[in-house]
PDB file of N, CA and C in Angstrom:
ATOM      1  N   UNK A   1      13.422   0.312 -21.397  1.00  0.00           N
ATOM      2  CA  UNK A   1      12.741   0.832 -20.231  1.00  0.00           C
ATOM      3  C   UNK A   1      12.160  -0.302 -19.391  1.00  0.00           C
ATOM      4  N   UNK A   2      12.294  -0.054 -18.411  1.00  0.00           N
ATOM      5  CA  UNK A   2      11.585  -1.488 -16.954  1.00  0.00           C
ATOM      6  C   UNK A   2       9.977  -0.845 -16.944  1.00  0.00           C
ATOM      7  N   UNK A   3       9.278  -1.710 -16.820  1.00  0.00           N
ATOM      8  CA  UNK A   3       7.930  -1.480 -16.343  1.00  0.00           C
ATOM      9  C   UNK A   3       7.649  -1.681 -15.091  1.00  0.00           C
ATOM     10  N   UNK A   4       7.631  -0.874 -14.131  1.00  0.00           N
ATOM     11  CA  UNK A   4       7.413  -1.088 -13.059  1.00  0.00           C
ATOM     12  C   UNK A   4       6.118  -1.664 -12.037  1.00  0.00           C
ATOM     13  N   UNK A   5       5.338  -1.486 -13.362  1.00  0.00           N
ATOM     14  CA  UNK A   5       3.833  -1.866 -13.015  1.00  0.00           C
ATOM     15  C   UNK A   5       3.501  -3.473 -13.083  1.00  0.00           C
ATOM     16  N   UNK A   6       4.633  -3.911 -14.178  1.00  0.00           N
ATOM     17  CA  UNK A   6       4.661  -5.318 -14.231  1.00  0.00           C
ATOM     18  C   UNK A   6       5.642  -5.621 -13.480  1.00  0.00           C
ATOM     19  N   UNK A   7       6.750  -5.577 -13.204  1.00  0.00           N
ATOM     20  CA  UNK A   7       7.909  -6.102 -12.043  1.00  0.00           C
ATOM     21  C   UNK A   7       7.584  -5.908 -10.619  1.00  0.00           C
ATOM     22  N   UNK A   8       6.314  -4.665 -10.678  1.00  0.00           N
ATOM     23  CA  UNK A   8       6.227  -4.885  -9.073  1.00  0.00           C
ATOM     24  C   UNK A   8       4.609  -6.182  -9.436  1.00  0.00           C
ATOM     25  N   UNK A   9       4.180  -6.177 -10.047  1.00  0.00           N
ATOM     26  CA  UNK A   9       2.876  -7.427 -10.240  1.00  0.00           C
ATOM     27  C   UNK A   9       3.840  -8.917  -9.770  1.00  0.00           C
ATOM     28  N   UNK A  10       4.998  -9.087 -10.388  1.00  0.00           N
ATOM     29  CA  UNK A  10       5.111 -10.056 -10.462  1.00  0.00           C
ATOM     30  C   UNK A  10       6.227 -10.665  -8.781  1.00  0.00           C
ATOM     31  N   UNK A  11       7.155  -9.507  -9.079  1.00  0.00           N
ATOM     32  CA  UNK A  11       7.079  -9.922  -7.390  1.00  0.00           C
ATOM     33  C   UNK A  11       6.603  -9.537  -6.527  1.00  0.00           C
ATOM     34  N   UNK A  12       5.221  -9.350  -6.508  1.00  0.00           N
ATOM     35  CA  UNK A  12       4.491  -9.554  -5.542  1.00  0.00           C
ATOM     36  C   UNK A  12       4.020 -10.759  -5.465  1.00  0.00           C
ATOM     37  N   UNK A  13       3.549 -11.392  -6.657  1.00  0.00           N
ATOM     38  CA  UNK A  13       3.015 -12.614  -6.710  1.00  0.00           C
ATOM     39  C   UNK A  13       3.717 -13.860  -6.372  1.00  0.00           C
ATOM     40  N   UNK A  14       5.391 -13.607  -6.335  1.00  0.00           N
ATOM     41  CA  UNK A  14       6.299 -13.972  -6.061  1.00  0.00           C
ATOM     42  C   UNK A  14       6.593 -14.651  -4.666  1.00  0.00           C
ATOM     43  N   UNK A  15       6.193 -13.130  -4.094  1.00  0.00           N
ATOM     44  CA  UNK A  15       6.811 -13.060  -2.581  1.00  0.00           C
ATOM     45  C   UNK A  15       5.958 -12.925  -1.661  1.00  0.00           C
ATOM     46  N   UNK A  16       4.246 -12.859  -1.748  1.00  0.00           N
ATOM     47  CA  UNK A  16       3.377 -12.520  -0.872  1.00  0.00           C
ATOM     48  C   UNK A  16       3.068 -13.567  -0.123  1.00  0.00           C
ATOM     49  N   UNK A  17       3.574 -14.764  -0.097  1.00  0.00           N
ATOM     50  CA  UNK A  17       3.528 -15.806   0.454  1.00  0.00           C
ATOM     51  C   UNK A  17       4.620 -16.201   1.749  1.00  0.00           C
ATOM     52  N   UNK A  18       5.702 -15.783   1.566  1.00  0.00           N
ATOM     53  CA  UNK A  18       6.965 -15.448   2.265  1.00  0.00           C
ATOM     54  C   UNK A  18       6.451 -15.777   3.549  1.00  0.00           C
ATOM     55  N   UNK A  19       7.047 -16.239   4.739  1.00  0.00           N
ATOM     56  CA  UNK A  19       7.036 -16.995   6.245  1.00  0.00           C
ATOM     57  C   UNK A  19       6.934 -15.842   6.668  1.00  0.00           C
ATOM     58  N   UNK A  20       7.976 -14.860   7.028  1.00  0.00           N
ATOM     59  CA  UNK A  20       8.392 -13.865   7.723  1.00  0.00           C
ATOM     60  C   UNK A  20       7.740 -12.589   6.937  1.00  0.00           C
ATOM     61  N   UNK A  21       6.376 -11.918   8.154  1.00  0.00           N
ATOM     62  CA  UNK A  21       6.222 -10.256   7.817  1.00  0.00           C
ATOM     63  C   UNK A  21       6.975  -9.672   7.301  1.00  0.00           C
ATOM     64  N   UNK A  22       8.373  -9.411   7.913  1.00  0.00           N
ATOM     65  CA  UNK A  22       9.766  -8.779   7.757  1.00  0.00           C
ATOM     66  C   UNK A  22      10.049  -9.131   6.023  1.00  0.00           C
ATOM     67  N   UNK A  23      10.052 -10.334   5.645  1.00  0.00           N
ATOM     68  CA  UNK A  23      10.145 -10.253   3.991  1.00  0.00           C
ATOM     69  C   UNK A  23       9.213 -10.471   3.580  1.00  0.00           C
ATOM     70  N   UNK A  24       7.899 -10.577   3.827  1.00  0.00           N
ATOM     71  CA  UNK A  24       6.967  -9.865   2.754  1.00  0.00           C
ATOM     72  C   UNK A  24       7.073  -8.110   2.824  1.00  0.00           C
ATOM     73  N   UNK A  25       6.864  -7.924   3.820  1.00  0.00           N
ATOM     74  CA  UNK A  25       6.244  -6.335   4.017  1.00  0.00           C
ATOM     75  C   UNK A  25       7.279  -5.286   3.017  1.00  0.00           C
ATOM     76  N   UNK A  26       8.347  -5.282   2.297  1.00  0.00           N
ATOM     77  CA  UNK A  26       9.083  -4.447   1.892  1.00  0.00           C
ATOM     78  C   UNK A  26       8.567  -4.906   0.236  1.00  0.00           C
ATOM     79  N   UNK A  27       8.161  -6.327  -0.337  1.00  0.00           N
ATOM     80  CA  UNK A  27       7.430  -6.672  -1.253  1.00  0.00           C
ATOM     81  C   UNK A  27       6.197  -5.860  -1.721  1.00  0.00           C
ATOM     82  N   UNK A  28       5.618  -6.129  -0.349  1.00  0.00           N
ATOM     83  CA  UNK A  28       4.168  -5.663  -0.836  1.00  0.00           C
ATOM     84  C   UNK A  28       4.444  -3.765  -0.734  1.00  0.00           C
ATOM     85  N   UNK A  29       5.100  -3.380  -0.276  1.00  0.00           N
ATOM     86  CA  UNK A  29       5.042  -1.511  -0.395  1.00  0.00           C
ATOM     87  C   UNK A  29       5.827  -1.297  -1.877  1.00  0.00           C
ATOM     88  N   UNK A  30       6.456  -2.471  -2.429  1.00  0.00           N
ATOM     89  CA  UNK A  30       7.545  -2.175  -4.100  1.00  0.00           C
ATOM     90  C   UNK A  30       5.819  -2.053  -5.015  1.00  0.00           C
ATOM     91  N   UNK A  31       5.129  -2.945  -4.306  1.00  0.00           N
ATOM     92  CA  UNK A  31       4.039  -3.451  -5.603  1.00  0.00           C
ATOM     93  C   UNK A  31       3.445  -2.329  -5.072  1.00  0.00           C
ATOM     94  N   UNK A  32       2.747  -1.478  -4.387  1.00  0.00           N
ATOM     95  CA  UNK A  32       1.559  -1.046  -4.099  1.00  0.00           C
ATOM     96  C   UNK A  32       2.144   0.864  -4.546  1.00  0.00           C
ATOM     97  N   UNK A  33       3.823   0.735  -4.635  1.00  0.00           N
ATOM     98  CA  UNK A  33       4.203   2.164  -4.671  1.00  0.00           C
ATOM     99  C   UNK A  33       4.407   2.206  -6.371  1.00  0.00           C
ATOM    100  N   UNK A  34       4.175   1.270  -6.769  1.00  0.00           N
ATOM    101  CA  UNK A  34       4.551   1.031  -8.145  1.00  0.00           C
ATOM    102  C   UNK A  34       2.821   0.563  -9.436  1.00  0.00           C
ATOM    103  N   UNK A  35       1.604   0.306  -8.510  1.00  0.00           N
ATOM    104  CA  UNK A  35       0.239   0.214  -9.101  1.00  0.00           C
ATOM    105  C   UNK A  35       0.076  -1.144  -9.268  1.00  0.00           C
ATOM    106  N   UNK A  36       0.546  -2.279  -8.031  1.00  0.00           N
ATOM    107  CA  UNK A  36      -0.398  -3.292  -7.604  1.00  0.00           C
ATOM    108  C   UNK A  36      -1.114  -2.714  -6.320  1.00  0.00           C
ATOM    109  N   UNK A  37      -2.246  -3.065  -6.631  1.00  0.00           N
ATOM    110  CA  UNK A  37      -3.220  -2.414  -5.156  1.00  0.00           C
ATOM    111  C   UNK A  37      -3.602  -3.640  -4.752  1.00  0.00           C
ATOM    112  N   UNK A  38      -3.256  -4.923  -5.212  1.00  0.00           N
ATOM    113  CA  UNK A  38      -3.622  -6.226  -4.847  1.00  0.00           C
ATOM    114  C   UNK A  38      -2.838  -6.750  -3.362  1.00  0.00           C
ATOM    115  N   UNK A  39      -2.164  -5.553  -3.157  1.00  0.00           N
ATOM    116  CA  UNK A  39      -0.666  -5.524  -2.015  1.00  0.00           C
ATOM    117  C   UNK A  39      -1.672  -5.086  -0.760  1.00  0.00           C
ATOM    118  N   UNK A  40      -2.215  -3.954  -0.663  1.00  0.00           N
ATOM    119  CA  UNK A  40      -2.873  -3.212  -0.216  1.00  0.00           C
ATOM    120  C   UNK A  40      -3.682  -3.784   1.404  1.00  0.00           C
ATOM    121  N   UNK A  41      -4.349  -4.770   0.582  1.00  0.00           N
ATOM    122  CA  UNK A  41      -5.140  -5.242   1.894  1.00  0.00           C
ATOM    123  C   UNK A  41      -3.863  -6.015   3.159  1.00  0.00           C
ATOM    124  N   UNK A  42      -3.130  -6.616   2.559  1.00  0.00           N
ATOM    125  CA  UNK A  42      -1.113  -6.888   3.325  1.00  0.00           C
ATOM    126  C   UNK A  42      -1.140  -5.751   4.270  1.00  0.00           C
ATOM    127  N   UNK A  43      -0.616  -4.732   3.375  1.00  0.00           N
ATOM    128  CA  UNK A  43      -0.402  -3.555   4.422  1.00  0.00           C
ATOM    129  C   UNK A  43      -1.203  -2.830   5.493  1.00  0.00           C
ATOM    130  N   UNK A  44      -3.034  -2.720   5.023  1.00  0.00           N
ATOM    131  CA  UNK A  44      -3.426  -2.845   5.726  1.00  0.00           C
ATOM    132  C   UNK A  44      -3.651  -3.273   6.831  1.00  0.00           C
ATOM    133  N   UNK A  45      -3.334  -5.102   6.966  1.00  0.00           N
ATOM    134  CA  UNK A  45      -3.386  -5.736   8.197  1.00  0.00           C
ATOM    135  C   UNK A  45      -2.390  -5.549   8.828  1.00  0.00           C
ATOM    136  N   UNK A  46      -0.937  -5.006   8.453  1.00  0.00           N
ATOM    137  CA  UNK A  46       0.012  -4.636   9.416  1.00  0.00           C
ATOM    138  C   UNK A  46       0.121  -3.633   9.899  1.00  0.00           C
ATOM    139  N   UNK A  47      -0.750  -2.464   9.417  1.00  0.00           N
ATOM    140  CA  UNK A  47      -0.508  -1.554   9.383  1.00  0.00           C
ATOM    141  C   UNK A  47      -2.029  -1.400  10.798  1.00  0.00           C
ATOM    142  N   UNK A  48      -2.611  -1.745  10.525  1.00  0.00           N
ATOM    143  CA  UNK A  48      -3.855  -1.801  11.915  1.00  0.00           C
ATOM    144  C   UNK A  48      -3.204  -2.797  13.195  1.00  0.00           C
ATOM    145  N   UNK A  49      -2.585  -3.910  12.699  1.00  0.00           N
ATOM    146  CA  UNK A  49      -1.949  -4.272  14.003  1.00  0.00           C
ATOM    147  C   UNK A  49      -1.249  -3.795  14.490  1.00  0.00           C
ATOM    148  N   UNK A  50      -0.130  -2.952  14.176  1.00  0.00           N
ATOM    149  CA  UNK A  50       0.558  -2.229  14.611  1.00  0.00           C
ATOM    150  C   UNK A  50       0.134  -0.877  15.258  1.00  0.00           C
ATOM    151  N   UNK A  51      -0.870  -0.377  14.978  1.00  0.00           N
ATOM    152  CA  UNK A  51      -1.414   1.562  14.775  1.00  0.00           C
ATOM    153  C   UNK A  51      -1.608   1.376  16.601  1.00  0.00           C
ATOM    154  N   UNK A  52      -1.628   0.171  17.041  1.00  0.00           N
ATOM    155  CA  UNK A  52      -1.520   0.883  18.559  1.00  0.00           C
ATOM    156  C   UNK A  52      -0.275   0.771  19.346  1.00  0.00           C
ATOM    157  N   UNK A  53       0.825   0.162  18.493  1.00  0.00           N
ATOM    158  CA  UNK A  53       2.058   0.606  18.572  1.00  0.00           C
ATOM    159  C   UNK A  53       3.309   1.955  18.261  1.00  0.00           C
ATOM    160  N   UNK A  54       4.142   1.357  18.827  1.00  0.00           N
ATOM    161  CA  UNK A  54       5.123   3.011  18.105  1.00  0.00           C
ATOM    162  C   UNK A  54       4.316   4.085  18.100  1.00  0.00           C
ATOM    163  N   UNK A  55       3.302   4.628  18.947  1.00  0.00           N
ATOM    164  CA  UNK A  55       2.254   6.116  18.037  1.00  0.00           C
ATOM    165  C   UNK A  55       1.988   5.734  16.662  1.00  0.00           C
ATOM    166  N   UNK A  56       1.585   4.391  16.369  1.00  0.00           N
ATOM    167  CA  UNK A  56       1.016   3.898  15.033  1.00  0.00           C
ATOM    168  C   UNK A  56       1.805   4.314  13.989  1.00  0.00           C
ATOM    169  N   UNK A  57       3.524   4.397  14.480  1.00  0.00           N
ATOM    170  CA  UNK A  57       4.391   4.591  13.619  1.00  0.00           C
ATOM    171  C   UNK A  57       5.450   3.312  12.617  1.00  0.00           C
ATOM    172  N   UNK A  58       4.169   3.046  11.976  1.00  0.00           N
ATOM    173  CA  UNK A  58       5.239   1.387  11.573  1.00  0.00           C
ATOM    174  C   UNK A  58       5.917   1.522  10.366  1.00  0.00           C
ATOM    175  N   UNK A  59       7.336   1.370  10.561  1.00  0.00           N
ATOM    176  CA  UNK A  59       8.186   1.374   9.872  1.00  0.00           C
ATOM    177  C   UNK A  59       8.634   0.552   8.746  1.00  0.00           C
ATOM    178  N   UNK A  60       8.787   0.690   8.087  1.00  0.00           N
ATOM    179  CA  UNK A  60       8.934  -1.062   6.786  1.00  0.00           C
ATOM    180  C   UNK A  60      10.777  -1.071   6.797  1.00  0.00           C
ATOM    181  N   UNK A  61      11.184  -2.113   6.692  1.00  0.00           N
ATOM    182  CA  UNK A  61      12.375  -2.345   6.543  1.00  0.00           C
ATOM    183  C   UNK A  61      12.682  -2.214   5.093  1.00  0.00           C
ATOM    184  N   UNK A  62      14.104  -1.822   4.928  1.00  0.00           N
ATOM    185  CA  UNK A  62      14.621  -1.415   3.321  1.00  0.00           C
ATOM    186  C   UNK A  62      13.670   0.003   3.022  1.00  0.00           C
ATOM    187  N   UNK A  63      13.638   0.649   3.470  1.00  0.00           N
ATOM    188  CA  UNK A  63      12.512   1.916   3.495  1.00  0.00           C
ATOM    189  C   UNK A  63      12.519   3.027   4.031  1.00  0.00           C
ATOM    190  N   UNK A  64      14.484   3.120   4.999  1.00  0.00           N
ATOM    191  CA  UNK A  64      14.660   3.636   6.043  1.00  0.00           C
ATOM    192  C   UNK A  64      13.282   5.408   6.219  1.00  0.00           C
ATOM    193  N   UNK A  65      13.100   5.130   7.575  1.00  0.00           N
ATOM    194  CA  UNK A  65      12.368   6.573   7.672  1.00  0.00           C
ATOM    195  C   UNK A  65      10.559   6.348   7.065  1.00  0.00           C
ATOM    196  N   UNK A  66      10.587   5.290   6.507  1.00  0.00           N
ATOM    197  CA  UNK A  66       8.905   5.463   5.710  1.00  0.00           C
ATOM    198  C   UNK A  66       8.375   4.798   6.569  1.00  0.00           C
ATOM    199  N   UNK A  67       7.137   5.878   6.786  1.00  0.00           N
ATOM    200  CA  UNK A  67       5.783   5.054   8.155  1.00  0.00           C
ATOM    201  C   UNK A  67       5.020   4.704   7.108  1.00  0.00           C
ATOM    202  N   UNK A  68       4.238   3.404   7.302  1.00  0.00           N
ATOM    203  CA  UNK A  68       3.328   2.476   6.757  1.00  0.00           C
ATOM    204  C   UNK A  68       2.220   3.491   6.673  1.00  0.00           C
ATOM    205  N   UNK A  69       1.650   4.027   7.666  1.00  0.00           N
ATOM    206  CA  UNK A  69      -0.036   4.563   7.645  1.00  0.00           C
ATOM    207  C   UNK A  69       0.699   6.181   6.687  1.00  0.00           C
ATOM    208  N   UNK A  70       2.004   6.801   6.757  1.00  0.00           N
ATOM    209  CA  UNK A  70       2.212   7.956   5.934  1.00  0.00           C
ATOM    210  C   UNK A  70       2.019   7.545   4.900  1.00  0.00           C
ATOM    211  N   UNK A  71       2.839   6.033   4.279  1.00  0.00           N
ATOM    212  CA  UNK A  71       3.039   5.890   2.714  1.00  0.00           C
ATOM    213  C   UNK A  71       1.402   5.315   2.254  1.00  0.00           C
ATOM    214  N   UNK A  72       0.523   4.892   2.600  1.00  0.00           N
ATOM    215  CA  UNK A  72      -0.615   4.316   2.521  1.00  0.00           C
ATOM    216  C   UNK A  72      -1.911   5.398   2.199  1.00  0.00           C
ATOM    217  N   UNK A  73      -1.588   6.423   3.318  1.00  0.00           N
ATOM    218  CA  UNK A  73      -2.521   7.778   2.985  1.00  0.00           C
ATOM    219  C   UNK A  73      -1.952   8.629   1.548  1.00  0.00           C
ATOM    220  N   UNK A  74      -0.746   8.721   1.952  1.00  0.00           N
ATOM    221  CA  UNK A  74       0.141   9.412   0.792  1.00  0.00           C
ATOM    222  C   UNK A  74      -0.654   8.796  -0.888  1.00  0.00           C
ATOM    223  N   UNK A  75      -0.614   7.194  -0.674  1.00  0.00           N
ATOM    224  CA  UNK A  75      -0.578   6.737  -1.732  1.00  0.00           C
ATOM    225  C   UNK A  75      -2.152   7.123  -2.586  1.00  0.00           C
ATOM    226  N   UNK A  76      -3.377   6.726  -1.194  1.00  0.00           N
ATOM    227  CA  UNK A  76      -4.624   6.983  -1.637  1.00  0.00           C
ATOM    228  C   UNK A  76      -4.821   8.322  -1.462  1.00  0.00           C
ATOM    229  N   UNK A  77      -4.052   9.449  -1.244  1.00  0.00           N
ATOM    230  CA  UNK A  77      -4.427  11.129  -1.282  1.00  0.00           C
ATOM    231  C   UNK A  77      -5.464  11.170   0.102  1.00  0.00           C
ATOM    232  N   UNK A  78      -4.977  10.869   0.845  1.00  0.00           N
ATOM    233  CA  UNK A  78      -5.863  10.757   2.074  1.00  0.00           C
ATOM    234  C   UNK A  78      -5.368  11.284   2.940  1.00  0.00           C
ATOM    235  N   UNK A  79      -6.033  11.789   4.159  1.00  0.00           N
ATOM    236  CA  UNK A  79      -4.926  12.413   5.436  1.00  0.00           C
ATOM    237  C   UNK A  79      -6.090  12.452   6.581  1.00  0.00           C
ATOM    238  N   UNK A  80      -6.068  10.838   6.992  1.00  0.00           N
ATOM    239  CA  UNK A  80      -7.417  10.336   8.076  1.00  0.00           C
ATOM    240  C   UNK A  80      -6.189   9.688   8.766  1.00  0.00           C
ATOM    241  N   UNK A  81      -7.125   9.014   9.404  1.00  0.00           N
ATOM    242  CA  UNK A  81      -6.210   8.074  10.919  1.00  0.00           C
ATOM    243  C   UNK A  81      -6.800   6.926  10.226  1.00  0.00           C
ATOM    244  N   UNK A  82      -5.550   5.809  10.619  1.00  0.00           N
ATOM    245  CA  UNK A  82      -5.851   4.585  10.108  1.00  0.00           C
ATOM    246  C   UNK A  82      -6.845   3.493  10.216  1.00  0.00           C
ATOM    247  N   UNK A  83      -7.306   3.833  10.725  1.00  0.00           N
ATOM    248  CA  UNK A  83      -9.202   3.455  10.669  1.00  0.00           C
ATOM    249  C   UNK A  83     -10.196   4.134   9.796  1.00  0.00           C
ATOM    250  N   UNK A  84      -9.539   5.041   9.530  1.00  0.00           N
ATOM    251  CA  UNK A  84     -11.133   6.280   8.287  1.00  0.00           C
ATOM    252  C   UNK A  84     -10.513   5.870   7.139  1.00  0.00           C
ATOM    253  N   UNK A  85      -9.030   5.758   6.758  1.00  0.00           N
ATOM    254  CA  UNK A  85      -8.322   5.325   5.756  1.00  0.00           C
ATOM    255  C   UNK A  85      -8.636   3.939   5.335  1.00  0.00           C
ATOM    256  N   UNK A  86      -8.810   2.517   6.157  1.00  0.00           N
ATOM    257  CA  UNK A  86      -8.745   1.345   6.185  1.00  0.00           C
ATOM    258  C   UNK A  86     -10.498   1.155   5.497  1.00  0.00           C
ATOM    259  N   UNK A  87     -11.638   2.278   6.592  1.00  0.00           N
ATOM    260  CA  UNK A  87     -13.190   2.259   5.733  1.00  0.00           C
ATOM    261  C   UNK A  87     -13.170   2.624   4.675  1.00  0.00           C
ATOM    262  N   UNK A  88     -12.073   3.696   4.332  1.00  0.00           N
ATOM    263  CA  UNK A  88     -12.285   4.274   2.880  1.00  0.00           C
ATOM    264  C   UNK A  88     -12.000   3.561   1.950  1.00  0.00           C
ATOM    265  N   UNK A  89     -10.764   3.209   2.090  1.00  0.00           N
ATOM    266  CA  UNK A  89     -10.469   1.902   1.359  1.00  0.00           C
ATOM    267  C   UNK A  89     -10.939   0.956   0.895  1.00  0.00           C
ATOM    268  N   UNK A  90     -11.863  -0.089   1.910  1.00  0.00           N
ATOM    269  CA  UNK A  90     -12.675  -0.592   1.786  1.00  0.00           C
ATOM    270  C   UNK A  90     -13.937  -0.446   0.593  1.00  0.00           C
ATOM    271  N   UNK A  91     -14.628   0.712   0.783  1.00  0.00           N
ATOM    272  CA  UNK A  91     -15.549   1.272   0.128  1.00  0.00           C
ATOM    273  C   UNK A  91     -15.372   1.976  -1.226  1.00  0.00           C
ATOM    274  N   UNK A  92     -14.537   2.108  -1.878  1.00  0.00           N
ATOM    275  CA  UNK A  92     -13.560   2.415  -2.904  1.00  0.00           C
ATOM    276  C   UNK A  92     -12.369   1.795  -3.837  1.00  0.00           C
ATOM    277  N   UNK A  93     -12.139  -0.191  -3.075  1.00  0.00           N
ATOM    278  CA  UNK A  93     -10.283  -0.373  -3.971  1.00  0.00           C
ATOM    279  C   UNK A  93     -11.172  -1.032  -4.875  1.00  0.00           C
ATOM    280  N   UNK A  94     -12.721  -1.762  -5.574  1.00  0.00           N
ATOM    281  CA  UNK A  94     -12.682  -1.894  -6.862  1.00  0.00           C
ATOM    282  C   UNK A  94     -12.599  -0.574  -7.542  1.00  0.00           C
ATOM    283  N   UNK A  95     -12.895   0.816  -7.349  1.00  0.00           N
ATOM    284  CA  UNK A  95     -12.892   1.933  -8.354  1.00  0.00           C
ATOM    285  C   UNK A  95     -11.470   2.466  -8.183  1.00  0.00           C
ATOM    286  N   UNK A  96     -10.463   2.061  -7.523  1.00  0.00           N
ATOM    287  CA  UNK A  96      -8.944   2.969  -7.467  1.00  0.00           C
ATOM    288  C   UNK A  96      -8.075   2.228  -8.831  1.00  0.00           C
ATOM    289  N   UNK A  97      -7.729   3.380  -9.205  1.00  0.00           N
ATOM    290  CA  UNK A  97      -6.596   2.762 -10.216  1.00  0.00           C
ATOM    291  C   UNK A  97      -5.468   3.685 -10.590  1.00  0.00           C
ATOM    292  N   UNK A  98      -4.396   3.313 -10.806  1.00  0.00           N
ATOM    293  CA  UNK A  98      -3.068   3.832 -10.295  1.00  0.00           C
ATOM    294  C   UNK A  98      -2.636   5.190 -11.528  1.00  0.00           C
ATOM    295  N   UNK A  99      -2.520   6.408 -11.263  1.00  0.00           N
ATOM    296  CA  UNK A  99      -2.072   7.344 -11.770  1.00  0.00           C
ATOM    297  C   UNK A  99      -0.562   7.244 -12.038  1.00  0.00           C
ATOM    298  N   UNK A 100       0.102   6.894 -13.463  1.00  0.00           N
ATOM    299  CA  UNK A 100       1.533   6.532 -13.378  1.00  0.00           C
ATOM    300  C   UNK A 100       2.177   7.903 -13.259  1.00  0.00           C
ATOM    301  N   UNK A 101       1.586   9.027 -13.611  1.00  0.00           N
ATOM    302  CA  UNK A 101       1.635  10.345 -13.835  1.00  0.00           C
ATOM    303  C   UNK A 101       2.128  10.988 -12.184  1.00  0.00           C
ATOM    304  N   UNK A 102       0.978  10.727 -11.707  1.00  0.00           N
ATOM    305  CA  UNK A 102       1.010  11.205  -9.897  1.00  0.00           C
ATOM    306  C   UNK A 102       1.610  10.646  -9.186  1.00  0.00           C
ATOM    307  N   UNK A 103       1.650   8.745  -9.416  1.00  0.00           N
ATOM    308  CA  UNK A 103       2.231   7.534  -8.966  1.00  0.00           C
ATOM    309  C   UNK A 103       1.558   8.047  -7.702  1.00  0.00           C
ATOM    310  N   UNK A 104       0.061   7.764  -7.245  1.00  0.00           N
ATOM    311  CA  UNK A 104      -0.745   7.330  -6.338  1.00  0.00           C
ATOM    312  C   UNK A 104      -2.130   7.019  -7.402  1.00  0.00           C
ATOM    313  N   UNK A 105      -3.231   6.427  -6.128  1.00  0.00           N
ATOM    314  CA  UNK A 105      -4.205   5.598  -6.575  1.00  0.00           C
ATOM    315  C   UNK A 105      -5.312   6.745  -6.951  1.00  0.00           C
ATOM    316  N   UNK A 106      -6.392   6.984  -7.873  1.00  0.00           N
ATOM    317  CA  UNK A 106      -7.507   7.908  -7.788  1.00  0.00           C
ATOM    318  C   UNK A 106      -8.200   7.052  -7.925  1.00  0.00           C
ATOM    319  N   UNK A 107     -10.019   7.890  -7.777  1.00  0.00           N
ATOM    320  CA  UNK A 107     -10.803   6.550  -8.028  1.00  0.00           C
ATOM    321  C   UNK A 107     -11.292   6.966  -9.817  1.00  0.00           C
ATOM    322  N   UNK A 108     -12.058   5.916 -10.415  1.00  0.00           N
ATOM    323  CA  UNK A 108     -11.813   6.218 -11.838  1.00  0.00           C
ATOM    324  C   UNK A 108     -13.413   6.942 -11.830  1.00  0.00           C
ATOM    325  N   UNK A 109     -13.384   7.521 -13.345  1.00  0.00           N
ATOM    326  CA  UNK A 109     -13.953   8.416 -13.453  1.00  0.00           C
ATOM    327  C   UNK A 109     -15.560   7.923 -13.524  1.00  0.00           C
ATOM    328  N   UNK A 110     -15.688   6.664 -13.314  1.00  0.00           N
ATOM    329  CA  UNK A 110     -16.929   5.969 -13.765  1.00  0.00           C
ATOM    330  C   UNK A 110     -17.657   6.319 -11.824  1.00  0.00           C
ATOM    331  N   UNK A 111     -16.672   6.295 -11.507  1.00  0.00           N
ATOM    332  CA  UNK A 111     -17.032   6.177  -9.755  1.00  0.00           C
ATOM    333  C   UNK A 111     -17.233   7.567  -9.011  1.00  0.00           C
ATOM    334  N   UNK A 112     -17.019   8.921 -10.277  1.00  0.00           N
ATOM    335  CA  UNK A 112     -17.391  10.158  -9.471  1.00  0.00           C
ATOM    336  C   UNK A 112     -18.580  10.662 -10.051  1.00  0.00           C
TER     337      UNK A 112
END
């Protein structure tokens, strides 16, 4: 069996350095859809530079069809605009930790 929790850890750690947005950004959504949240704050910043583009529809390459701010809310069970999502976030990614079950983030039980 592959662990996905460790193969997406490691290339992320791999590839988050990468020149080109275009090849990080499909990196950091493998790690963050798979329970690195260390990806997270990445997507964030593309995902706010972009939100006054496209109708804040940003697309990731290798991903055909997936919007950044859909897969991001999706991931934290959220359904705000990418600014209430980005505070929430904020105020919550030390208590999120990854449901392999749900495969999105909850916050842990020490934090409700």
């Amino acid at each position: 069996d592959v662990d996905f929790g460790k193969l997406a850890e490691a290339v992320w750690k791999k590839n988050r350095f990468n020149q080109s947005q275009w090849e990080i950004l499909p990196f950091a959504v493998f790690a963050v859809k798979n329970g690195n949240k260390e990806a997270f704050p990445y997507l964030f910043s593309q995902m706010l530079r972009q939100s006054t583009r496209n109708n804040g529809q940003y697309y990731v390459p290798g991903y055909q069809g997936l919007s950044l701010p859909y897969l991001i809310n999706d991931l934290l069970d959220r359904d705000t605009d990418v600014k209430e999502t980005f505070a929430w976030y904020n105020k919550n990614a030390n208590r999120l930790l990854f449901d392999k079950k749900q495969m999105k983030y909850v916050l842990s039980k020490e934090a409700r």
